[in-house]
Each structure stands twice: as structure tokens, then as C-alpha cells.
C-alpha atoms as a PDB file:
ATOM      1  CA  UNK A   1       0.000   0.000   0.000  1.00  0.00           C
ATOM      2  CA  UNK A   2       1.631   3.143  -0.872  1.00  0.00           C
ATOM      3  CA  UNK A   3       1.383   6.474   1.272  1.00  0.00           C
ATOM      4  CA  UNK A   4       1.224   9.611  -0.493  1.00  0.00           C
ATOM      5  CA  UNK A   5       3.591  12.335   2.010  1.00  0.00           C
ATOM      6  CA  UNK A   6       2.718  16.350   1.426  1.00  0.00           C
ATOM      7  CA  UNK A   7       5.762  17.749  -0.355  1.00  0.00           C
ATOM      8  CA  UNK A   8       5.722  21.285   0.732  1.00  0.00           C
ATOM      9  CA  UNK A   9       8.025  21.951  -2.719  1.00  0.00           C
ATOM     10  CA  UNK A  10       5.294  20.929  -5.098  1.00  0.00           C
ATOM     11  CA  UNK A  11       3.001  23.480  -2.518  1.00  0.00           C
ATOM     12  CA  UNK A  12       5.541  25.743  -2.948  1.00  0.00           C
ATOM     13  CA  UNK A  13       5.303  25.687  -6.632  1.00  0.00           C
ATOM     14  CA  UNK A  14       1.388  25.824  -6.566  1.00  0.00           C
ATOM     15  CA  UNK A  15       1.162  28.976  -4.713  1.00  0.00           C
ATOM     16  CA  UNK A  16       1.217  32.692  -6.471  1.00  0.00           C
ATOM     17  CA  UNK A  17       3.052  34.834  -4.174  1.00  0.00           C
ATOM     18  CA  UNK A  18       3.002  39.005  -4.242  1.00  0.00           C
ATOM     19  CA  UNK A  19       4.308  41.035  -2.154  1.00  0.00           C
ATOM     20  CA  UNK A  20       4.857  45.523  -2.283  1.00  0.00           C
ATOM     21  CA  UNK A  21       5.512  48.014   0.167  1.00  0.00           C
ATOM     22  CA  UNK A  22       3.776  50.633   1.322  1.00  0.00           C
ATOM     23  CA  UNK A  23       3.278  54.436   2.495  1.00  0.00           C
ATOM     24  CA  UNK A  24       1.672  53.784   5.309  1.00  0.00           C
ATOM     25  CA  UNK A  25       1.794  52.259   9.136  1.00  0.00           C
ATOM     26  CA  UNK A  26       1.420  48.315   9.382  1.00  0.00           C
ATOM     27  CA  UNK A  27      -1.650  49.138  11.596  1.00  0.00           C
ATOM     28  CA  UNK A  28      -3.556  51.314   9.150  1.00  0.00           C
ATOM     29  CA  UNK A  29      -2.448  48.393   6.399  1.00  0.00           C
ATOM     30  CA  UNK A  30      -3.837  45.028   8.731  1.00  0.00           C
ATOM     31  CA  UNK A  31      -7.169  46.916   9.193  1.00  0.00           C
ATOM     32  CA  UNK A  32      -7.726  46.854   6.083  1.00  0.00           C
ATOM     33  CA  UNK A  33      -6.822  43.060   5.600  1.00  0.00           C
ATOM     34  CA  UNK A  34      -9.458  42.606   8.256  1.00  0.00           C
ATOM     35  CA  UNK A  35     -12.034  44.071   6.214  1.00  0.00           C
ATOM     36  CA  UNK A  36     -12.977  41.149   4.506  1.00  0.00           C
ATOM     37  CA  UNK A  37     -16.496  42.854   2.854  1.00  0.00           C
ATOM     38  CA  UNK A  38     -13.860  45.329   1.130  1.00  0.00           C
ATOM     39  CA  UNK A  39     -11.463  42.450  -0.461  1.00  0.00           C
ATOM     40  CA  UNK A  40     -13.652  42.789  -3.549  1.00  0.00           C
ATOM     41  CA  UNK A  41     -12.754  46.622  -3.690  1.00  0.00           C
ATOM     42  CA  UNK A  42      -8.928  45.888  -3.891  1.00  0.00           C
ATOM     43  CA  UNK A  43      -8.692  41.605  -4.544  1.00  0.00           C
ATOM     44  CA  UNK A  44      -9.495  42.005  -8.526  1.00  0.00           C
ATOM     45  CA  UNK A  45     -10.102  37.918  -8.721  1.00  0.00           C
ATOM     46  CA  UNK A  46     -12.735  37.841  -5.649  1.00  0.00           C
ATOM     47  CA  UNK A  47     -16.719  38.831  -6.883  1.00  0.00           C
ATOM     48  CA  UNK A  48     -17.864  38.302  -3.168  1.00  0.00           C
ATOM     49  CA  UNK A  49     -16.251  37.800   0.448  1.00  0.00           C
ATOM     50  CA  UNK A  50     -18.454  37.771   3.667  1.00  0.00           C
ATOM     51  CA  UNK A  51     -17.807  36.319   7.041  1.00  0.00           C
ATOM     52  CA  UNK A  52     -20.143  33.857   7.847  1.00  0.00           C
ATOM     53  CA  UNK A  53     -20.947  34.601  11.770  1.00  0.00           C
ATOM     54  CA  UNK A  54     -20.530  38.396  11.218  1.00  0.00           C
ATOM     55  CA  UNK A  55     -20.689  38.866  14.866  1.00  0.00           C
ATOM     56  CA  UNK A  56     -17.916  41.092  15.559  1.00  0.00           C
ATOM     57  CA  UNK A  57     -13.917  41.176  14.202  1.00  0.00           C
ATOM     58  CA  UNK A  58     -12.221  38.463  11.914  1.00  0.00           C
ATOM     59  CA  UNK A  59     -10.370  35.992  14.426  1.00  0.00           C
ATOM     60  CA  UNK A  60      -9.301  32.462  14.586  1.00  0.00           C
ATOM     61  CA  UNK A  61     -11.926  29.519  13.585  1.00  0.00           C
ATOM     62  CA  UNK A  62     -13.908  32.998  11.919  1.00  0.00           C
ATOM     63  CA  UNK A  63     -15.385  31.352   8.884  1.00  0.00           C
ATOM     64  CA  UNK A  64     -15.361  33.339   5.500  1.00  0.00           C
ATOM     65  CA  UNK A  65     -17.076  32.620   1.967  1.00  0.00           C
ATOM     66  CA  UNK A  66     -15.634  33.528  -1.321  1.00  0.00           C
ATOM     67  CA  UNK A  67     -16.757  34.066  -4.314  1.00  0.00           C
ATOM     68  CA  UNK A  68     -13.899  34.185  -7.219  1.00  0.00           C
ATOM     69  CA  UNK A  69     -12.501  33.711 -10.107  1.00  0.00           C
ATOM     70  CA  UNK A  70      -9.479  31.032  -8.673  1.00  0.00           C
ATOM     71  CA  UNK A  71     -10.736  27.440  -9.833  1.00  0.00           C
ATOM     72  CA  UNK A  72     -13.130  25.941  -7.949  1.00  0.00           C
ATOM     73  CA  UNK A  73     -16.408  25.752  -7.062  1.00  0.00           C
ATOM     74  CA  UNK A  74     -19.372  28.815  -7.022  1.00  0.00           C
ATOM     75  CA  UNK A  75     -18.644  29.885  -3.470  1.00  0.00           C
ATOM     76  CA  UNK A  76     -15.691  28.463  -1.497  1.00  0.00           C
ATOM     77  CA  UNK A  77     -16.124  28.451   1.952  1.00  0.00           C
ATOM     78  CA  UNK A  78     -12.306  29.087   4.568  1.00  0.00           C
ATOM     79  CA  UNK A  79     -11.823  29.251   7.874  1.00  0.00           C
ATOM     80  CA  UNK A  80      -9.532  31.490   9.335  1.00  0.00           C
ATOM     81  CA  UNK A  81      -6.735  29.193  11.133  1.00  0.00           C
ATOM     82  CA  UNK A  82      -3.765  31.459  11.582  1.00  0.00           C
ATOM     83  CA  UNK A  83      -4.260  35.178  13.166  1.00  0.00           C
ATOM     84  CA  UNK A  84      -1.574  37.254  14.453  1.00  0.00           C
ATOM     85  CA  UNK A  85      -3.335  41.026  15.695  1.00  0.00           C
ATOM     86  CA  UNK A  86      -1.147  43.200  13.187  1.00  0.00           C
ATOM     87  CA  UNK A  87       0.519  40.611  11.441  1.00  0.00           C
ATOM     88  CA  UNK A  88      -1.388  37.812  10.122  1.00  0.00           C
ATOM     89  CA  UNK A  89      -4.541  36.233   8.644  1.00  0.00           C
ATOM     90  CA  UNK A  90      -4.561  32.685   7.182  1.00  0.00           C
ATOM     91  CA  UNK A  91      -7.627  31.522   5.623  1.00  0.00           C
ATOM     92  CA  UNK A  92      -7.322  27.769   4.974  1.00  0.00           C
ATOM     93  CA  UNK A  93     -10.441  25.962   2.629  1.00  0.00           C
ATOM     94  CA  UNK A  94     -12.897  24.491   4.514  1.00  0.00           C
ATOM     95  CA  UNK A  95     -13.257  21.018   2.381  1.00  0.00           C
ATOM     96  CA  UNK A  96      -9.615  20.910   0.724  1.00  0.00           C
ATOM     97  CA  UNK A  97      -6.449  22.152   2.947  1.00  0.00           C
ATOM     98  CA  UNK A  98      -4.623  22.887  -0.172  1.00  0.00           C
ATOM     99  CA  UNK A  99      -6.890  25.815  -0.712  1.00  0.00           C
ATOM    100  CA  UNK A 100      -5.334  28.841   1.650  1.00  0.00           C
ATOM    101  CA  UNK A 101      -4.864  32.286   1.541  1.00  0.00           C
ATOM    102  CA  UNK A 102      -2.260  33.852   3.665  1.00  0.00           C
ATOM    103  CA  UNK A 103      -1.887  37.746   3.718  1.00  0.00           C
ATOM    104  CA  UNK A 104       0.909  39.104   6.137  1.00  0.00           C
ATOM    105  CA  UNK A 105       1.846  42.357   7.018  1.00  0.00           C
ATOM    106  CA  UNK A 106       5.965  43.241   7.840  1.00  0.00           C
ATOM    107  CA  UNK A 107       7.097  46.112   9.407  1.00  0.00           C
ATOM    108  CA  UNK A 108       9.669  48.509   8.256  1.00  0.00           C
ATOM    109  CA  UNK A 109      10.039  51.754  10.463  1.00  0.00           C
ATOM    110  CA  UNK A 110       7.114  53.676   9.353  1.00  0.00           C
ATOM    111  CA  UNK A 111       6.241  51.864   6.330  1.00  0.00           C
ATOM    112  CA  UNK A 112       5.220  48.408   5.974  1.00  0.00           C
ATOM    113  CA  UNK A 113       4.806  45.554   3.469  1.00  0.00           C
ATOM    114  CA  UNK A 114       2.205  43.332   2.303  1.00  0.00           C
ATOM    115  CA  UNK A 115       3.022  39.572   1.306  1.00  0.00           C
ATOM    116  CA  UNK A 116      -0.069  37.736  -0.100  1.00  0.00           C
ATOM    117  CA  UNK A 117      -0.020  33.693  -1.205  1.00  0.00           C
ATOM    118  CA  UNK A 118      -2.593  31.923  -2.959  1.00  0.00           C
ATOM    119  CA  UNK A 119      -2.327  28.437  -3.143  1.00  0.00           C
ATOM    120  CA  UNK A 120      -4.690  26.263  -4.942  1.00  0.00           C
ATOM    121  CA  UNK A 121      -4.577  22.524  -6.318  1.00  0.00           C
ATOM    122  CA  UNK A 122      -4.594  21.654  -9.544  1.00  0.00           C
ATOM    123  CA  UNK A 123      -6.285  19.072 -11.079  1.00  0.00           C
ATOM    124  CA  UNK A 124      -5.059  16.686 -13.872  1.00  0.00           C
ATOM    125  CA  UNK A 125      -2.074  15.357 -13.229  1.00  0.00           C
ATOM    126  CA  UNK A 126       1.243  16.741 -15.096  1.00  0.00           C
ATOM    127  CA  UNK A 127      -0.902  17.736 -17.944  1.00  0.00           C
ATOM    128  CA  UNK A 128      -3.346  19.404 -15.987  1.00  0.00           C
ATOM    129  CA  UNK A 129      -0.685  21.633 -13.645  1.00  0.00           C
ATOM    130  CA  UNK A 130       0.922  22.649 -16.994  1.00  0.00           C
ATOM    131  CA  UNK A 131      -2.389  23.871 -18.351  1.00  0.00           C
ATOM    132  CA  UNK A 132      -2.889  25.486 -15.281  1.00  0.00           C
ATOM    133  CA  UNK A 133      -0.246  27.445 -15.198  1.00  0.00           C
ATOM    134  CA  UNK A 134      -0.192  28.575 -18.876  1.00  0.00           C
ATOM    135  CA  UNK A 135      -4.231  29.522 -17.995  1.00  0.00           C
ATOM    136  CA  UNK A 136      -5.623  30.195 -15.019  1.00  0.00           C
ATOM    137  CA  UNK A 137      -2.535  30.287 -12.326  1.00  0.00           C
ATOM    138  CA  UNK A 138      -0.914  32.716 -14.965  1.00  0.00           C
ATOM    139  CA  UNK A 139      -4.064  34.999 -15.004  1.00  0.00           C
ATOM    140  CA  UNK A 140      -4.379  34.767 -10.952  1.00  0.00           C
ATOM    141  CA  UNK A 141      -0.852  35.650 -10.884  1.00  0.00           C
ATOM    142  CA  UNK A 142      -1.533  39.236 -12.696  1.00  0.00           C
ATOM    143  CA  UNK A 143      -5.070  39.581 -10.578  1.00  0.00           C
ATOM    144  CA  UNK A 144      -2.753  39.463  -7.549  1.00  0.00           C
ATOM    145  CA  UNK A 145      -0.086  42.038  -8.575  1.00  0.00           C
ATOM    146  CA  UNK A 146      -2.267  44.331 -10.069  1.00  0.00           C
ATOM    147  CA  UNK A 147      -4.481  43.973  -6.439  1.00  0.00           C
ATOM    148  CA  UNK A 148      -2.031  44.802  -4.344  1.00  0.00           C
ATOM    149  CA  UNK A 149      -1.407  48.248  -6.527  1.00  0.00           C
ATOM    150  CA  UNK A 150      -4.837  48.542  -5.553  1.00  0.00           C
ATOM    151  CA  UNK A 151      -4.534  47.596  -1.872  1.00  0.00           C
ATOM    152  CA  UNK A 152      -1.599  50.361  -1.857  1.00  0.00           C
ATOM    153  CA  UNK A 153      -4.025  53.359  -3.333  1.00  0.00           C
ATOM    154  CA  UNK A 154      -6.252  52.515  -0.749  1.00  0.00           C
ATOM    155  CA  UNK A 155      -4.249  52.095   2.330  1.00  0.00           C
ATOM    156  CA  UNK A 156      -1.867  55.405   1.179  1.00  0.00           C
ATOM    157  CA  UNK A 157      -5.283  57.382   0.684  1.00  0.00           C
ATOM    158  CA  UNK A 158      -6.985  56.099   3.734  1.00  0.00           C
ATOM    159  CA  UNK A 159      -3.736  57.136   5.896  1.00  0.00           C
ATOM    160  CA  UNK A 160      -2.697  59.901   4.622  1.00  0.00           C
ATOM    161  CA  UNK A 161      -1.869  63.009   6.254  1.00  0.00           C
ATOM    162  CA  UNK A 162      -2.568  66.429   4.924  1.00  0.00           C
ATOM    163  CA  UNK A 163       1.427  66.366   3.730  1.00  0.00           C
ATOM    164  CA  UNK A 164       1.513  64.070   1.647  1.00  0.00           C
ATOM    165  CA  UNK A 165      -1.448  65.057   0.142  1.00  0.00           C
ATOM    166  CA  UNK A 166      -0.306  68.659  -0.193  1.00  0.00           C
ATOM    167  CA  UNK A 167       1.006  68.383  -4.305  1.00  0.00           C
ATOM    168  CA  UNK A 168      -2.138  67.037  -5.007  1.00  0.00           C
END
């Protein structure tokens, strides 16, 4: 009977990764991760996001549904299993643990950075990975950096002070 082992390479290899820095504090920047209503706003691939229980701020075991354009079903449903106040929010799929979303937030003096991973599986064996990523992983890729140009606009507007805002 063979065992199949996770390979966190071939994870590795699934995931899109972004990351940019940003104009603005690290607290101003994880509020805004924690608005999960508004990761349509800025997320480009995402047509919906809600948290389930709505009672009160994202935390651990807070469950969130997604609707998107990553591969998948209609409406994905996560659960948030990693949450570090300033730092950290891990959504992990409900019904496949491949499916996770991890944004995290770094500090640099008065600036900050954003790091966001999507990782889903693909489906297909070798052929179907390579399609993948000529298709869909390729197009997710693009959604993500072109998001977090969004992400920055908002954050920079949202905490800006009347000097930076004075050649404007």
C-alpha cells in the first residue's frame, strides 16, 4: 500500500506569491486586511467575500465565503486558522487544505509591506498543472499584482496626512 507524504516543494510551486511596500503604518495596512467585505474593492479575482458569523472582528476559527474567479467551485467556503493582531490572517479551505490564503503584514520603520499567497490545487495530473499554469494560475498571478497596486491606493489614501497630500 503506498502512502502519499505532502511535499511542501510541489506546494511551494502551486502557490502565487506578491508582495509591495507601502506608504503607510502596518496598523492602518492590517485593518484593512481585516475588512474582509472590502477584499472585492482591492482583490481584482474575488466577486464576493463575507464572514459567515458576522458577529464582531475576523479571528481564529472565523469562517469566510468567497466568491472568485481562482478554480473551484461557485462559493468556497475558509476558515480562518492562523491570526496574528497586526501581522497575520490565514484563511485555509474548509473542504480541501490545499486551498489557503495567507496575507501578512511586515514592518519597516514607518512603512510596511504586504506579502499575499494563494495556493490552490490543480487538477489533472502533469498535464493538468501545466495547463494550469499557462491559464488560469498565470491569469491569478496578474489579478494578484495588479491587487495589491490597488490595496496600496487605498491604504496610502486612507492614511494619509494632509502632507503628503499637499502636491495634489
Amino acid at each position: 500500500m503506498a502512502v502519499t507524504q505532502f511535499s511542501p516543494e510541489r506546494s511551494a510551486h502551486e502557490a502565487v506569491h506578491r508582495s509591495l511596500d507601502l506608504a503607510s503604518s502596518p496598523e492602518a495596512a492590517f485593518a484593512l486586511v481585516c475588512e474582509v467585505e472590502k477584499w472585492p474593492v482591492w482583490l481584482s479575482f474575488l466577486r464576493s467575500a463575507r464572514v459567515i458569523d458576522g458577529s464582531g472582528p475576523l479571528r481564529p476559527g472565523s469562517e469566510v465565503a468567497l466568491r472568485s474567479a481562482i478554480p473551484g467551485e461557485e462559493e468556497e467556503l475558509y476558515e480562518v486558522d492562523r491570526f496574528l493582531e497586526g501581522h497575520v490572517v490565514s484563511l485555509v479551505g474548509a473542504y480541501s487544505v490545499r486551498r489557503r490564503i495567507d496575507f501578512r503584514i511586515e514592518r519597516k520603520t514607518d512603512r510596511s509591506k504586504i506579502v499575499v499567497r494563494v495556493n490552490y490545487p490543480a487538477y489533472g495530473g502533469m498535464l493538468g498543472a501545466f495547463i494550469d499554469r499557462l491559464t488560469a494560475r498565470r491569469k491569478l498571478d496578474q489579478a494578484l499584482g495588479d491587487s495589491l497596486l490597488h490595496f496600496k491606493g487605498l491604504v496610502e489614501f486612507r492614511d494619509a496626512t494632509e502632507d503628503r497630500l499637499i502636491d495634489f
